[in-house]
PDB file of N, CA and C in Angstrom:
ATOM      1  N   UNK A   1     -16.181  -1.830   0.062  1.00  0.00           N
ATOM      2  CA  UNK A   1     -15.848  -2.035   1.453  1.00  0.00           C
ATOM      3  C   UNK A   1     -14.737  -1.094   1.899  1.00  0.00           C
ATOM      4  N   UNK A   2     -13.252  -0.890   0.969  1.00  0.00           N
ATOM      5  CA  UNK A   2     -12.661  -0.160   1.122  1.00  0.00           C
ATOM      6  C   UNK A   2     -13.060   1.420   1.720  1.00  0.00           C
ATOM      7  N   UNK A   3     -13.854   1.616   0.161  1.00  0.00           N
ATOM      8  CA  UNK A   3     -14.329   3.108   0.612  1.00  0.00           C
ATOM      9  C   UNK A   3     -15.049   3.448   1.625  1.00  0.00           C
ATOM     10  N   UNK A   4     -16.126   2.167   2.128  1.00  0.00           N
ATOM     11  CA  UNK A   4     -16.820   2.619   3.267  1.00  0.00           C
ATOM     12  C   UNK A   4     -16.070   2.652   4.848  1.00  0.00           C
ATOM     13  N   UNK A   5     -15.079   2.379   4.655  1.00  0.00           N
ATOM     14  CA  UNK A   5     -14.201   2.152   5.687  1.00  0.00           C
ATOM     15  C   UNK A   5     -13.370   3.039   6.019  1.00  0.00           C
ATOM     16  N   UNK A   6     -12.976   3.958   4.969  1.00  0.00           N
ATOM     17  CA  UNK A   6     -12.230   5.148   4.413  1.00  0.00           C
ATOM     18  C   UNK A   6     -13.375   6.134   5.142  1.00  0.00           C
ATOM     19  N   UNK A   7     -14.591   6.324   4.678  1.00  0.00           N
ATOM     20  CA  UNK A   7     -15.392   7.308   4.512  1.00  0.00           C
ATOM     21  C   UNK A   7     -16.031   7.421   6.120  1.00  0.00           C
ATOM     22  N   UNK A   8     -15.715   6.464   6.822  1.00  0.00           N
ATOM     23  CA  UNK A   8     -16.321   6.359   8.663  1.00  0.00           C
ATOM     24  C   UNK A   8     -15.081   7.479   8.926  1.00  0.00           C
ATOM     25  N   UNK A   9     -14.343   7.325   8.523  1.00  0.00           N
ATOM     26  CA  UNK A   9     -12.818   8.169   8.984  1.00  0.00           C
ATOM     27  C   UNK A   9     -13.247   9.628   8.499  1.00  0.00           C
ATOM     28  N   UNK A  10     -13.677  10.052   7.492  1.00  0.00           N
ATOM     29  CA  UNK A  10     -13.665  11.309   6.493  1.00  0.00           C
ATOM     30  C   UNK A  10     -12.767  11.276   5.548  1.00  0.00           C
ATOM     31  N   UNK A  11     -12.270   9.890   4.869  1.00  0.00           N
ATOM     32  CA  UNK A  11     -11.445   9.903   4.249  1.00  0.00           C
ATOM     33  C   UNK A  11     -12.063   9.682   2.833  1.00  0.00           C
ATOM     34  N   UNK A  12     -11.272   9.678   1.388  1.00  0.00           N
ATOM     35  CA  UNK A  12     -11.856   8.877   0.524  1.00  0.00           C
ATOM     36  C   UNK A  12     -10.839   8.014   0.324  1.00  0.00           C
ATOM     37  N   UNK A  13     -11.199   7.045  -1.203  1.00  0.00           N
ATOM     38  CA  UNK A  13     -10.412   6.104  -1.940  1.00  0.00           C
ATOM     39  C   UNK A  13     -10.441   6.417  -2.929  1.00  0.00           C
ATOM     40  N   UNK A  14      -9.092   6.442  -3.825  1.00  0.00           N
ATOM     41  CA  UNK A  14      -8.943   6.527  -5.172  1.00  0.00           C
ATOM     42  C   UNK A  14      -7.581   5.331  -5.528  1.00  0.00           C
ATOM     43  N   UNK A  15      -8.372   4.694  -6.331  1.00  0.00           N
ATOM     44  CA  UNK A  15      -7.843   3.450  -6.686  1.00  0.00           C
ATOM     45  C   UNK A  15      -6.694   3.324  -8.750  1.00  0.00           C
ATOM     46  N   UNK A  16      -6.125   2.810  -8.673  1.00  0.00           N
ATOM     47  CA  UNK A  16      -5.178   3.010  -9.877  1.00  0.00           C
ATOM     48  C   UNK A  16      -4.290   1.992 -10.083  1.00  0.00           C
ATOM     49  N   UNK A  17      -4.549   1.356 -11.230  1.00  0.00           N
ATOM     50  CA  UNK A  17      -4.284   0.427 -11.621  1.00  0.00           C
ATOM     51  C   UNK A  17      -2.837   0.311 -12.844  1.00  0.00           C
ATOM     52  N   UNK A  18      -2.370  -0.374 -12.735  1.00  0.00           N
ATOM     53  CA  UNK A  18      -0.914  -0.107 -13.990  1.00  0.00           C
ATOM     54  C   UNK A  18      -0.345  -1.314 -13.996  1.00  0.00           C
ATOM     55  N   UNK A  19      -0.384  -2.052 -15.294  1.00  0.00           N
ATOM     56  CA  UNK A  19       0.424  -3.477 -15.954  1.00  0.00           C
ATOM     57  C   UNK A  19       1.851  -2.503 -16.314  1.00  0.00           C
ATOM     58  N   UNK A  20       2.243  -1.336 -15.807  1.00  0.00           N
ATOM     59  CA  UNK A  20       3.527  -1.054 -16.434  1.00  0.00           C
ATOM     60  C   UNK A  20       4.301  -0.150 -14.735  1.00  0.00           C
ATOM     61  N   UNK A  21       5.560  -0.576 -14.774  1.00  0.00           N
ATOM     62  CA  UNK A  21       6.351   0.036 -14.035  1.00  0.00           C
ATOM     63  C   UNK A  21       6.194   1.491 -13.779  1.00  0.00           C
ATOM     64  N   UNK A  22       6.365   2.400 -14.527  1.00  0.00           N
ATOM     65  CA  UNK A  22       6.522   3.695 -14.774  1.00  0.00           C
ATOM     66  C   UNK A  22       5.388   4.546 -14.566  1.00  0.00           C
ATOM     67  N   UNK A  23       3.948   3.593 -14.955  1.00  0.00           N
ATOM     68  CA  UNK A  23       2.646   4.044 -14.269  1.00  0.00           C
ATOM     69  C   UNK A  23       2.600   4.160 -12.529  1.00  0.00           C
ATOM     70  N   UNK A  24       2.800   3.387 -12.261  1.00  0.00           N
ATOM     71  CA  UNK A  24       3.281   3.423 -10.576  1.00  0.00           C
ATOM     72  C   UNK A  24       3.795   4.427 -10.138  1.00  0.00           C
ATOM     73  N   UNK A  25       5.103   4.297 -10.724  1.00  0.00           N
ATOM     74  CA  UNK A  25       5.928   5.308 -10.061  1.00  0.00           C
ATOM     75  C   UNK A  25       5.124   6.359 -10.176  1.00  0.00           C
ATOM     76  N   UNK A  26       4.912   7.265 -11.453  1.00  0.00           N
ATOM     77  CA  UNK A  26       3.630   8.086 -12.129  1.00  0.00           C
ATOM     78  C   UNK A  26       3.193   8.622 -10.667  1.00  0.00           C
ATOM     79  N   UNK A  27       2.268   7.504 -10.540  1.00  0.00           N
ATOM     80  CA  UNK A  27       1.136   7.771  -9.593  1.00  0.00           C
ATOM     81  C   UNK A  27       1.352   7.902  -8.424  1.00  0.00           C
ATOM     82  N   UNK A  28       2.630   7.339  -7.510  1.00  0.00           N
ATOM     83  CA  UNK A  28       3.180   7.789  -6.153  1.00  0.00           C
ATOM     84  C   UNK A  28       3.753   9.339  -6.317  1.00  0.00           C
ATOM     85  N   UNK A  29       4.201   9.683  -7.274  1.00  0.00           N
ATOM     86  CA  UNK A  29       4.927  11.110  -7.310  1.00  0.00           C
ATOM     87  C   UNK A  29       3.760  11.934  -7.766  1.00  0.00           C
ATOM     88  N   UNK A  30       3.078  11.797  -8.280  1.00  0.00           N
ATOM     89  CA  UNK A  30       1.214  12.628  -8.258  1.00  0.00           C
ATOM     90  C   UNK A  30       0.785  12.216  -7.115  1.00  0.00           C
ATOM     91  N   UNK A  31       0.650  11.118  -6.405  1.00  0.00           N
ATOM     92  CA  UNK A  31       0.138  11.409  -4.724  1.00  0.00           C
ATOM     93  C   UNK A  31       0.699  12.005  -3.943  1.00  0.00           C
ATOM     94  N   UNK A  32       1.913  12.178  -3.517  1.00  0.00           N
ATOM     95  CA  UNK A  32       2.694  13.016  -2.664  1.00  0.00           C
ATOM     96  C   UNK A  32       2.229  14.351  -2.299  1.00  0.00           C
ATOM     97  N   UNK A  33       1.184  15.017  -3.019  1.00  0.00           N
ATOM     98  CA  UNK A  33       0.751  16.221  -2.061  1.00  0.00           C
ATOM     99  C   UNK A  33      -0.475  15.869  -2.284  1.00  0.00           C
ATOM    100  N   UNK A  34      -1.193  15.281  -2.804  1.00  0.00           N
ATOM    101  CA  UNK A  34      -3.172  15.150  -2.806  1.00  0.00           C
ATOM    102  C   UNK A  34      -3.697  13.843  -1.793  1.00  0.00           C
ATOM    103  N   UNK A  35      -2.561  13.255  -1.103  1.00  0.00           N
ATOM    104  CA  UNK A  35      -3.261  11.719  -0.362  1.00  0.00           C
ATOM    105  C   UNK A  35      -2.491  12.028   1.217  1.00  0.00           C
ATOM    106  N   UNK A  36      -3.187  11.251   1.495  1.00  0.00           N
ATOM    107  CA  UNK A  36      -2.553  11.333   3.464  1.00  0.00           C
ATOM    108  C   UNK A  36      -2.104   9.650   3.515  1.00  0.00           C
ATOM    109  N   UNK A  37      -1.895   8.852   2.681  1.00  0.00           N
ATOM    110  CA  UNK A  37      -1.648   7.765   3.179  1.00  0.00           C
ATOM    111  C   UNK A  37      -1.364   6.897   1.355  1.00  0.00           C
ATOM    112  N   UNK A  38      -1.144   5.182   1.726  1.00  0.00           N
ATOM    113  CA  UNK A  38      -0.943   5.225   0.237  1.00  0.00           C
ATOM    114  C   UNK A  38      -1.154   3.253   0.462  1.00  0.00           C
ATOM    115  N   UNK A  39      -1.864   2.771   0.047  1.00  0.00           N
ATOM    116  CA  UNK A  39      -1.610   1.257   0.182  1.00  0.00           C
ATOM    117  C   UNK A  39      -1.353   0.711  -1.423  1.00  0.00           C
ATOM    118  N   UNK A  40      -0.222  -0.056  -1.444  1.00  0.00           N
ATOM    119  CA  UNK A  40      -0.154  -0.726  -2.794  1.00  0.00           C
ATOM    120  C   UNK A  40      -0.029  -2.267  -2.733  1.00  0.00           C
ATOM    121  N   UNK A  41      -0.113  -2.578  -3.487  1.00  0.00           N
ATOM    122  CA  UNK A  41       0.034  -4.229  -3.931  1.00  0.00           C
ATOM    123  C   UNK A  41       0.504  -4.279  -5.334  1.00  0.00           C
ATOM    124  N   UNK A  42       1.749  -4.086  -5.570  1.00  0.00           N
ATOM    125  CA  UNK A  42       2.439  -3.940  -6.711  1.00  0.00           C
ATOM    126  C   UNK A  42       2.985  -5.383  -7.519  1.00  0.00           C
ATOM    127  N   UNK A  43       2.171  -6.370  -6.691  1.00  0.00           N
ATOM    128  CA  UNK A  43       2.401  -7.905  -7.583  1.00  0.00           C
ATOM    129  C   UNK A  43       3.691  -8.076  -7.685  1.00  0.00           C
ATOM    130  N   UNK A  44       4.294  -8.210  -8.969  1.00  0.00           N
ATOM    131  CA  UNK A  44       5.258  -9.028  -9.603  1.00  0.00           C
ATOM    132  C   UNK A  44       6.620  -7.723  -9.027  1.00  0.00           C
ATOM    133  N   UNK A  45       6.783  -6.446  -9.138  1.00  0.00           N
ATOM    134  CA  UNK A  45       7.124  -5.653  -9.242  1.00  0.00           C
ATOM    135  C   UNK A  45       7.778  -5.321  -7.133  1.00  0.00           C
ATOM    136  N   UNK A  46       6.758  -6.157  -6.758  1.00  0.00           N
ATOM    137  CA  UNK A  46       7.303  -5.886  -5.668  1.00  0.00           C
ATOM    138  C   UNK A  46       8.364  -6.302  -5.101  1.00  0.00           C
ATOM    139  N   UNK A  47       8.889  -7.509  -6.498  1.00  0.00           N
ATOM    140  CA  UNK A  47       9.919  -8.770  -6.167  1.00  0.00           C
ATOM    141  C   UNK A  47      11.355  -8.436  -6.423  1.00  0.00           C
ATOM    142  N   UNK A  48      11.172  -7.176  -7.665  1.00  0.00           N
ATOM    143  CA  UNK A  48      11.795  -6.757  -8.736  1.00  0.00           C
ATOM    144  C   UNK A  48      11.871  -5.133  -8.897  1.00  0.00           C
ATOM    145  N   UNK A  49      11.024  -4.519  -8.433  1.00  0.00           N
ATOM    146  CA  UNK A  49      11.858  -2.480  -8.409  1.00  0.00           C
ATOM    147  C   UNK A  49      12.032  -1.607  -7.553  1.00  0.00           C
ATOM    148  N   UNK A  50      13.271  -1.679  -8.169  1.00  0.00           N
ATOM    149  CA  UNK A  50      14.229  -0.738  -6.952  1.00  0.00           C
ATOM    150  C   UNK A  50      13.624   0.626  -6.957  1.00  0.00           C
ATOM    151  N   UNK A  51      12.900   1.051  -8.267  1.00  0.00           N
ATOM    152  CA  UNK A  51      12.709   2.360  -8.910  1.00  0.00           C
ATOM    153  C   UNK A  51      11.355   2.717  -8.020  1.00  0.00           C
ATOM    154  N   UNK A  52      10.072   1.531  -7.966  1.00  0.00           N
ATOM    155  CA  UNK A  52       9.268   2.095  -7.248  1.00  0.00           C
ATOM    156  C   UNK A  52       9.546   1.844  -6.050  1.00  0.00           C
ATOM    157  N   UNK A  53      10.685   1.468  -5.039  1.00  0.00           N
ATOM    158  CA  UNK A  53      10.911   1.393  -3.441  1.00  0.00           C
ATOM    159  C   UNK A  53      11.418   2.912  -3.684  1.00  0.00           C
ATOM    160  N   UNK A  54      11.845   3.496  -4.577  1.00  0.00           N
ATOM    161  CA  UNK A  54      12.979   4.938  -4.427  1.00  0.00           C
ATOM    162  C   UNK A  54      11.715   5.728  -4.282  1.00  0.00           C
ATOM    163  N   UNK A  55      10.343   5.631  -5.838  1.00  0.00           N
ATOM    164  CA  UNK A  55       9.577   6.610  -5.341  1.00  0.00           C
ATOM    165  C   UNK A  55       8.531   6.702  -4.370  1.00  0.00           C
ATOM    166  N   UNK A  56       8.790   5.094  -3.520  1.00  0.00           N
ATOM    167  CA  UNK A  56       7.826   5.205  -2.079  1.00  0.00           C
ATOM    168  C   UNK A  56       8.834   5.555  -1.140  1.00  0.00           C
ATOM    169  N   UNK A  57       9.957   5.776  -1.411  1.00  0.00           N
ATOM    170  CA  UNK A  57      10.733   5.977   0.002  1.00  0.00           C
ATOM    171  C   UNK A  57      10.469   7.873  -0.017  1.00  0.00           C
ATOM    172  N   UNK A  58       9.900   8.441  -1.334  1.00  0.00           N
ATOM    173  CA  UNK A  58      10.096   9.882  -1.320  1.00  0.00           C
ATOM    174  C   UNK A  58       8.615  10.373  -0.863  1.00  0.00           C
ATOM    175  N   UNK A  59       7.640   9.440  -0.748  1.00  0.00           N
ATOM    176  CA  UNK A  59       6.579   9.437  -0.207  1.00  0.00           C
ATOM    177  C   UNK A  59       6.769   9.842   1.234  1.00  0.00           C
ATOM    178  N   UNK A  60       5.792  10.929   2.014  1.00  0.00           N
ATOM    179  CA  UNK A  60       5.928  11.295   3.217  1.00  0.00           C
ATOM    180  C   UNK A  60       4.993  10.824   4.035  1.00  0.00           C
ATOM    181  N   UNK A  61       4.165   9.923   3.689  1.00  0.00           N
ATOM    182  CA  UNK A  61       2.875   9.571   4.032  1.00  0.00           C
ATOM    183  C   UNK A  61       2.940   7.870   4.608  1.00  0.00           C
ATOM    184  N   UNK A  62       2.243   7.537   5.688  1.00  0.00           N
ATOM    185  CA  UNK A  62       2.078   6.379   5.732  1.00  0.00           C
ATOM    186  C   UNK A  62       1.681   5.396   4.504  1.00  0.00           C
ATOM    187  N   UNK A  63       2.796   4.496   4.353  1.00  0.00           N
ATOM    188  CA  UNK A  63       2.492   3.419   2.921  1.00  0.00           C
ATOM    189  C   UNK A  63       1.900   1.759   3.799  1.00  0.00           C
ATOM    190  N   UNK A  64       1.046   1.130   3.067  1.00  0.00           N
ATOM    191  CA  UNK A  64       0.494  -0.141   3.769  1.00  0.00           C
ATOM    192  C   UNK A  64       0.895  -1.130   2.449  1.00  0.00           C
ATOM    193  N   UNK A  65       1.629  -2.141   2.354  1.00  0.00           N
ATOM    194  CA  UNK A  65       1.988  -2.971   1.383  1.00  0.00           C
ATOM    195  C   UNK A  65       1.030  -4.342   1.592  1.00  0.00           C
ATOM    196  N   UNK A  66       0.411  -4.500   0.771  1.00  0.00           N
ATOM    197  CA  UNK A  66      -1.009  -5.726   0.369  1.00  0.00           C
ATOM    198  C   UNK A  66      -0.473  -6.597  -0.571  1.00  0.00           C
ATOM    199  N   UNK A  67      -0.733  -7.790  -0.066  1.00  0.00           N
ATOM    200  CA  UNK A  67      -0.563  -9.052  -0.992  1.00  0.00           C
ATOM    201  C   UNK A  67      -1.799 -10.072  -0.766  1.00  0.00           C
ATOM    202  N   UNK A  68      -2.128 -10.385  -2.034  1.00  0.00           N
ATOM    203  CA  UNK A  68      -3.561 -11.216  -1.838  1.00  0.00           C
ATOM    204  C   UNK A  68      -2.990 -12.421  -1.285  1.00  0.00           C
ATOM    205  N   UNK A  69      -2.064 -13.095  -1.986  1.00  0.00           N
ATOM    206  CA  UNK A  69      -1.187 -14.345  -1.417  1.00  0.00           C
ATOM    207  C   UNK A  69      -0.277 -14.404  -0.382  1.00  0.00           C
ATOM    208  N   UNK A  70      -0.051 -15.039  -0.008  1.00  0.00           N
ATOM    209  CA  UNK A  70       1.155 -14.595   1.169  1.00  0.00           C
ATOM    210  C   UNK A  70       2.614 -15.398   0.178  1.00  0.00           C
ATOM    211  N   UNK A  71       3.421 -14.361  -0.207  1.00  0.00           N
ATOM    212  CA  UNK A  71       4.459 -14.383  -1.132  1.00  0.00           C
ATOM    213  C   UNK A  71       5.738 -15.412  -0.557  1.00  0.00           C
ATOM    214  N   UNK A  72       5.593 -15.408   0.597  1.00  0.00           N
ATOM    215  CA  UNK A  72       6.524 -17.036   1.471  1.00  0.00           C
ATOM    216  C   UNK A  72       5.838 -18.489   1.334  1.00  0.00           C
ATOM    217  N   UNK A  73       4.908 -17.978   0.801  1.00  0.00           N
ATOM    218  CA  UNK A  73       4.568 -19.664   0.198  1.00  0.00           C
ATOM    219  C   UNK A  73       4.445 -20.048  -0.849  1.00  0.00           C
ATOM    220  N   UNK A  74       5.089 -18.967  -1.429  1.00  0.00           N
ATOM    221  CA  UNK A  74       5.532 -19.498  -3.098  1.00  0.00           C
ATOM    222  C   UNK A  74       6.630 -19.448  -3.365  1.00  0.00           C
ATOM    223  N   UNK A  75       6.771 -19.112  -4.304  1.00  0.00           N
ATOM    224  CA  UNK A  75       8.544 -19.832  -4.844  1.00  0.00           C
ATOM    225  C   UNK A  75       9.541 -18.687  -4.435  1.00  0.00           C
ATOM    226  N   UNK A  76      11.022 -19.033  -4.098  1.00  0.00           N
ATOM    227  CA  UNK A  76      11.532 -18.093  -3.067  1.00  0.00           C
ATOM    228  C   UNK A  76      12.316 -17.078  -4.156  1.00  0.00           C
ATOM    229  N   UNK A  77      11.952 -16.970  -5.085  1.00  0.00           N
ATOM    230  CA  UNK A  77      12.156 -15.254  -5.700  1.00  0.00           C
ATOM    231  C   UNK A  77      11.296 -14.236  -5.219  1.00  0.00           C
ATOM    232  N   UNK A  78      10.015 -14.850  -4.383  1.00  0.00           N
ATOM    233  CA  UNK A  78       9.024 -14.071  -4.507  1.00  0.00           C
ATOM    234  C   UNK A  78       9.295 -13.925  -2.113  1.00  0.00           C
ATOM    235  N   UNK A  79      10.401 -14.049  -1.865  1.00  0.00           N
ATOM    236  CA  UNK A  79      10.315 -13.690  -0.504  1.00  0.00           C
ATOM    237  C   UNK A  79      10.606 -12.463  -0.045  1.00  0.00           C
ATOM    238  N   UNK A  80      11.544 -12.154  -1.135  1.00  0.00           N
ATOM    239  CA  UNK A  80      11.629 -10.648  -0.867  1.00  0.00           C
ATOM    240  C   UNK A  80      11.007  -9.557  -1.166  1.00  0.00           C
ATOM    241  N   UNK A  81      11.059  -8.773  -0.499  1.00  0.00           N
ATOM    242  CA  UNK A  81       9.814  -7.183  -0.888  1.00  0.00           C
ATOM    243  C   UNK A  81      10.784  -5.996  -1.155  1.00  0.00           C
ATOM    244  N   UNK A  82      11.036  -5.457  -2.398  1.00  0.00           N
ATOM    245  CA  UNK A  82      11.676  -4.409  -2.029  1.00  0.00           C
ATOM    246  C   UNK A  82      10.888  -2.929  -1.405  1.00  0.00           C
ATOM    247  N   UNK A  83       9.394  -2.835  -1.275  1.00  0.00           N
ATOM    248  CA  UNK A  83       8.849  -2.288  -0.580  1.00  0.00           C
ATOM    249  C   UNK A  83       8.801  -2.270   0.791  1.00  0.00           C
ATOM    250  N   UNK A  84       8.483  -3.722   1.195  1.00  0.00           N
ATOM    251  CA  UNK A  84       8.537  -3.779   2.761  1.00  0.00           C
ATOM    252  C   UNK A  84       9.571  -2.220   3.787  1.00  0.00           C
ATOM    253  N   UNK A  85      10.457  -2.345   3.497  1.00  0.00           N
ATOM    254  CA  UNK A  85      11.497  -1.621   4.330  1.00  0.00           C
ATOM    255  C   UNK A  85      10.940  -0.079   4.329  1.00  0.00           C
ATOM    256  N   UNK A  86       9.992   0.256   3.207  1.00  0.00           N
ATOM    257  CA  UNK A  86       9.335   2.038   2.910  1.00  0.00           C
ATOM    258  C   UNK A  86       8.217   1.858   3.834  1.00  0.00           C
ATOM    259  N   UNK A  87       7.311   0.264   4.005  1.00  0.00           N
ATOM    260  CA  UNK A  87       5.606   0.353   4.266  1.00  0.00           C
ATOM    261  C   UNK A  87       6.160   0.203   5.835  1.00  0.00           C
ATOM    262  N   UNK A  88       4.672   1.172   6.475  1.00  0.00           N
ATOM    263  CA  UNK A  88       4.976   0.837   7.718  1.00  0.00           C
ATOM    264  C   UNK A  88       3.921  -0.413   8.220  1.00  0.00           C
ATOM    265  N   UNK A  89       3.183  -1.179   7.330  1.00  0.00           N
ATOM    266  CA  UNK A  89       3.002  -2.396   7.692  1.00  0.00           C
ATOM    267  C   UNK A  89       2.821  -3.234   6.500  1.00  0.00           C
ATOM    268  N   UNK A  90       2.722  -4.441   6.585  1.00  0.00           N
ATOM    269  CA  UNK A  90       2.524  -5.475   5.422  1.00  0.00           C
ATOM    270  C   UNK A  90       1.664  -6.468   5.996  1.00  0.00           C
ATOM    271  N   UNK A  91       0.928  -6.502   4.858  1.00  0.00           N
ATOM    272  CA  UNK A  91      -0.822  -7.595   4.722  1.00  0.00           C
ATOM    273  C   UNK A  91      -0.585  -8.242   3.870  1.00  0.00           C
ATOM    274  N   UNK A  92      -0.644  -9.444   4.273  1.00  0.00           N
ATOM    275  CA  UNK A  92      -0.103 -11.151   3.261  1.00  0.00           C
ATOM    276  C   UNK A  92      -1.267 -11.843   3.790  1.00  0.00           C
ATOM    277  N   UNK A  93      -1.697 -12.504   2.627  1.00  0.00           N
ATOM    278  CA  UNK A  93      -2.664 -13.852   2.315  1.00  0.00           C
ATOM    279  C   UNK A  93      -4.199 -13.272   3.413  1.00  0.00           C
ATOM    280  N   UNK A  94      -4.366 -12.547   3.196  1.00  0.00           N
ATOM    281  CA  UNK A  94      -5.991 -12.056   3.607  1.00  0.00           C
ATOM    282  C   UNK A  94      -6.452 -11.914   2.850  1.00  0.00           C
ATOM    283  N   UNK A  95      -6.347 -12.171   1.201  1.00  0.00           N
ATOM    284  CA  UNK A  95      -7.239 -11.955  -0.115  1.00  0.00           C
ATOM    285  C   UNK A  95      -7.533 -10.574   0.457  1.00  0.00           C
ATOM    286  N   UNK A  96      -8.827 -10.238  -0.668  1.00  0.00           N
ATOM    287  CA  UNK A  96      -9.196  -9.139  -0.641  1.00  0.00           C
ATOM    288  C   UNK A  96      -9.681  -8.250   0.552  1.00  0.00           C
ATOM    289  N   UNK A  97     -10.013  -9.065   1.683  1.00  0.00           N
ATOM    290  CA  UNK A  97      -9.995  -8.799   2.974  1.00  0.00           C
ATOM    291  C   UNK A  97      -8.833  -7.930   3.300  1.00  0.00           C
ATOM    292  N   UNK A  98      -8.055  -8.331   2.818  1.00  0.00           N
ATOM    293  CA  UNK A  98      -6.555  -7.499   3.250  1.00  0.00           C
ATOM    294  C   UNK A  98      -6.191  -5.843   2.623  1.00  0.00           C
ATOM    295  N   UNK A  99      -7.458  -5.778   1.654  1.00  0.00           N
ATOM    296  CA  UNK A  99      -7.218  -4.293   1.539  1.00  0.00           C
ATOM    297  C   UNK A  99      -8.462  -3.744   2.389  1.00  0.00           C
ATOM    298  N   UNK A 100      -9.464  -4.217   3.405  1.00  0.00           N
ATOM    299  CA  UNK A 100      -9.861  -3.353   4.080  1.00  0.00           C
ATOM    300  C   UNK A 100      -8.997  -3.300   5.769  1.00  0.00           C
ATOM    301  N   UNK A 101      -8.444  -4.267   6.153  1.00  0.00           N
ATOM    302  CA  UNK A 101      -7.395  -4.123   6.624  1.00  0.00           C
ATOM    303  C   UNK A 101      -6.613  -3.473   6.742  1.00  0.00           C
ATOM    304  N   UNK A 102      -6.203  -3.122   5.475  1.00  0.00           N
ATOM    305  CA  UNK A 102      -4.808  -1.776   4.909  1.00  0.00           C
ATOM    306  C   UNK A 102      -5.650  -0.586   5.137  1.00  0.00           C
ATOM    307  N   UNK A 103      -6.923  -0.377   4.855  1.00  0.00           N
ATOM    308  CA  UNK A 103      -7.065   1.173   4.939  1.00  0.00           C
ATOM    309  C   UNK A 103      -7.264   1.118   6.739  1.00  0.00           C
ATOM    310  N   UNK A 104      -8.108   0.252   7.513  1.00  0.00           N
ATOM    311  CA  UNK A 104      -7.947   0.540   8.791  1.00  0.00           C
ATOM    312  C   UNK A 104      -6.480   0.723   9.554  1.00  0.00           C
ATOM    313  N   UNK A 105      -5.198   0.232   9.126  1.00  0.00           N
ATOM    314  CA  UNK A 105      -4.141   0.131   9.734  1.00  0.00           C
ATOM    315  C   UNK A 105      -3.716   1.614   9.371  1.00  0.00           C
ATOM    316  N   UNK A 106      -3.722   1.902   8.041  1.00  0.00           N
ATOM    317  CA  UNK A 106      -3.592   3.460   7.197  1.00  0.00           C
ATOM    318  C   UNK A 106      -4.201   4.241   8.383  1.00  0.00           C
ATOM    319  N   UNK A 107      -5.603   4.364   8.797  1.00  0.00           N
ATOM    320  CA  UNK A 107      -6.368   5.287   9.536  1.00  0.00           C
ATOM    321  C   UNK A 107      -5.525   5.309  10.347  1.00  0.00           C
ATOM    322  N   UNK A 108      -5.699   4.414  11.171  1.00  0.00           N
ATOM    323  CA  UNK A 108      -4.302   3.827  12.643  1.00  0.00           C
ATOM    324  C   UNK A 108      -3.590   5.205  12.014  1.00  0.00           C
ATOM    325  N   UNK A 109      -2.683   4.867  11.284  1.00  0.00           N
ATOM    326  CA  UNK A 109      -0.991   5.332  11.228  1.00  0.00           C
ATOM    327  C   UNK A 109      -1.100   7.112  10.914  1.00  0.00           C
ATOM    328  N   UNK A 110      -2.620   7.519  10.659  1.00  0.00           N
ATOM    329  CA  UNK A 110      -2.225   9.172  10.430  1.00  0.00           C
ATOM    330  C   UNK A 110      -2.372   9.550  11.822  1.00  0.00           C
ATOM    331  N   UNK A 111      -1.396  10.972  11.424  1.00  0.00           N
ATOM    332  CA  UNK A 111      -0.984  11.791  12.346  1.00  0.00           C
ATOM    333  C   UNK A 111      -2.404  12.249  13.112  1.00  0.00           C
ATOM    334  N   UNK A 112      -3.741  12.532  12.488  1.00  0.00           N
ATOM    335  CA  UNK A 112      -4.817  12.948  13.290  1.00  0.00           C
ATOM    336  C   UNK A 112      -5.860  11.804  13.424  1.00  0.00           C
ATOM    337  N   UNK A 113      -5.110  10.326  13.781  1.00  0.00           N
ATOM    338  CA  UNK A 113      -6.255   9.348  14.033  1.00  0.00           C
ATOM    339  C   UNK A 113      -6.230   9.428  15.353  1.00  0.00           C
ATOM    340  N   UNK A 114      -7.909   9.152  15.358  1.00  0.00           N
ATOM    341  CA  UNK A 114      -8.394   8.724  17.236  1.00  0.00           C
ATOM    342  C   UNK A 114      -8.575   7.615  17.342  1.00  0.00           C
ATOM    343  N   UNK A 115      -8.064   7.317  18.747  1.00  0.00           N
ATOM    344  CA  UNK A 115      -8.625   5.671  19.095  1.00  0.00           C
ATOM    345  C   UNK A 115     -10.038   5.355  18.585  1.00  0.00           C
ATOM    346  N   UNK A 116      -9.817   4.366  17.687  1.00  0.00           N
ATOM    347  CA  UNK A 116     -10.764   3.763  17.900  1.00  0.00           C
ATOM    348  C   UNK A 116     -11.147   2.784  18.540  1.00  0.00           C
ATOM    349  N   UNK A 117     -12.859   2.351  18.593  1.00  0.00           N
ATOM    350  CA  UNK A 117     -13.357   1.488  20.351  1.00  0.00           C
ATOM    351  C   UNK A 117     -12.492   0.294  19.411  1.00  0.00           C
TER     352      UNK A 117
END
């Protein structure tokens, strides 16, 4: 769904997955010149690193922050985002719905999107 949503635009999706901190980061500092945009859902990590808010803040690209749950209705370690303040929007509790969401808001936010109807 993602990709086909991506691909009405001329865009693609490349998706990347990491149970480790340092993979992340990894992969935002390898996107920085090959992507026009960047949506993450960094789970547990979003509660807890400063390291990947530093390497999305060096990101030049519109960032979309995704949460399958909506993180205010669980336990209040989990209210804060240290991403939020880098993404220029945030998607809570739309399940997986919420990452085709993120790539339409992404389209929205580049510099050569057209209205869409």
């Amino acid at each position: 769904m993602c990709a086909d949503t991506a691909a009405e635009a001329g865009l693609g999706v490349r998706c990347i997955q990491s149970n480790h901190e340092g993979g992340l980061i990894d992969a935002v500092h390898e996107a920085r010149h090959s992507t026009v945009g960047a949506i993450i859902n960094a789970g547990a990590y979003t509660h807890t690193s400063l390291a990947l808010h530093d390497a999305l803040k060096s990101y030049d690209h519109p960032i979309i922050e995704v949460h399958l749950s909506n993180p205010h209705a669980r336990e209040a370690v989990r209210h804060h985002s240290y991403l939020s303040p880098v993404a220029a929007a945030v998607i809570a509790g739309a399940g997986g719905k919420g990452y085709v969401h993120a790539v339409e808001i992404l389209i929205d936010q580049l510099p050569t999107a057209k209205a869409r109807p």
